[in-house]
Protein backbone atom coordinates (compact mmCIF):
# COMPACT_ATOMS: atom_id res chain seq x y z
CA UNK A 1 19.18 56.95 26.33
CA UNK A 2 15.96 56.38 26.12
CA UNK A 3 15.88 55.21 30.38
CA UNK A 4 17.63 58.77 30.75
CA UNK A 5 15.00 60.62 29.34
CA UNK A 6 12.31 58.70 31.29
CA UNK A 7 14.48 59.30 34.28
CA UNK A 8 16.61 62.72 33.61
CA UNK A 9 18.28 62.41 37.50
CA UNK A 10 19.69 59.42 35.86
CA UNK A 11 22.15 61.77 34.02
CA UNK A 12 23.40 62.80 37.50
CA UNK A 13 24.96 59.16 37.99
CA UNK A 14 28.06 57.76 36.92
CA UNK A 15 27.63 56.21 33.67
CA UNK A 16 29.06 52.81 35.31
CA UNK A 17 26.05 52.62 37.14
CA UNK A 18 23.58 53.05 34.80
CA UNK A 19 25.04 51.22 31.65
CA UNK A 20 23.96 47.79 30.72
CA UNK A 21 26.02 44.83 30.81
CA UNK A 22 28.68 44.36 28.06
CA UNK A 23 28.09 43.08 24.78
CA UNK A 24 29.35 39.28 24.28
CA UNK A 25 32.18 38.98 21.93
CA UNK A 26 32.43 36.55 18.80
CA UNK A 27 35.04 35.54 16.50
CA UNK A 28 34.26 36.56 12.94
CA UNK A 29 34.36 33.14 11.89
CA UNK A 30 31.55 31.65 14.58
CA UNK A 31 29.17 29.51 12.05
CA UNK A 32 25.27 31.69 12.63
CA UNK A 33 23.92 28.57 14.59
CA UNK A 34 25.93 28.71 17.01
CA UNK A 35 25.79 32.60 17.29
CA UNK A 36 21.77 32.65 17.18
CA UNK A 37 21.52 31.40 20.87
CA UNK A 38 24.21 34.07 22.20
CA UNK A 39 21.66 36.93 20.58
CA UNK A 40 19.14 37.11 23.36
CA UNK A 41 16.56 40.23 24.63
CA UNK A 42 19.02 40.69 27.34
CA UNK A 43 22.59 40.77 24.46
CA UNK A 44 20.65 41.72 21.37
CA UNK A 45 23.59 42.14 19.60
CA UNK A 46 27.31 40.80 19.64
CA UNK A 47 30.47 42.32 18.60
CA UNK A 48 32.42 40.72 16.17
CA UNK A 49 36.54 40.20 16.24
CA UNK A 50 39.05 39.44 13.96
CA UNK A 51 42.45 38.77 14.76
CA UNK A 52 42.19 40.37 18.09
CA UNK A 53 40.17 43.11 16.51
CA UNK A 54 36.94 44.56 17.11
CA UNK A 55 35.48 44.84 13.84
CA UNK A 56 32.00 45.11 13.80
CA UNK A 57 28.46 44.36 15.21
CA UNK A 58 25.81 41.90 14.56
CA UNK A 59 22.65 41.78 16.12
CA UNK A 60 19.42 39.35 15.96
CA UNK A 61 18.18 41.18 12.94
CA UNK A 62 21.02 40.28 11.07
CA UNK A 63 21.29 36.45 12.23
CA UNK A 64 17.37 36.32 11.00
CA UNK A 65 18.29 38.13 7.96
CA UNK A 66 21.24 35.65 7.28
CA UNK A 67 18.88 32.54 7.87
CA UNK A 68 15.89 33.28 5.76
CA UNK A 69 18.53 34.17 2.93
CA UNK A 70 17.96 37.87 2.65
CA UNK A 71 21.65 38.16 3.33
C-alpha cells in the first residue's frame, strides 16, 4: 500500500506484479531459535500451520517479544 500511494500508476498493474514475495511457512511447533533466522527485513513475518492449516502469523516482534520473556 504504502508503494501504491507513492506510485498511484502502480494501481494500474496486475497485482502479481507488484506484490512481494510470499511469506515463508512454519509449523506451529518450530522451537523460536530456529524460527528467529527465517524472520528477516526481506520475510518480516511467517505464517504459522497446523495440521495442514494456516493458522496464524508471527512476525519479528513477536519472536523478540517471546525471547526477552514479555510473552
Amino acid at each position: 500500500m504504502t508503494r501504491a500511494l507513492g506510485q498511484p500508476s502502480l494501481l494500474d498493474r496486475p497485482v502479481r506484479e507488484v506484490m512481494d514475495p510470499p511469506l515463508p511457512v512454519v509449523d506451529a511447533q518450530l522451537p523460536t531459535e530456529r524460527l528467529a533466522p527465517i524472520l528477516t527485513r526481506e520475510s518480516p513475518a511467517a505464517l504459522v500451520q497446523k495440521d495442514g492449516q494456516l493458522v496464524g502469523i508471527v512476525s519479528r516482534y513477536d519472536v523478540l517479544q517471546q525471547l526477552i520473556g514479555t510473552r
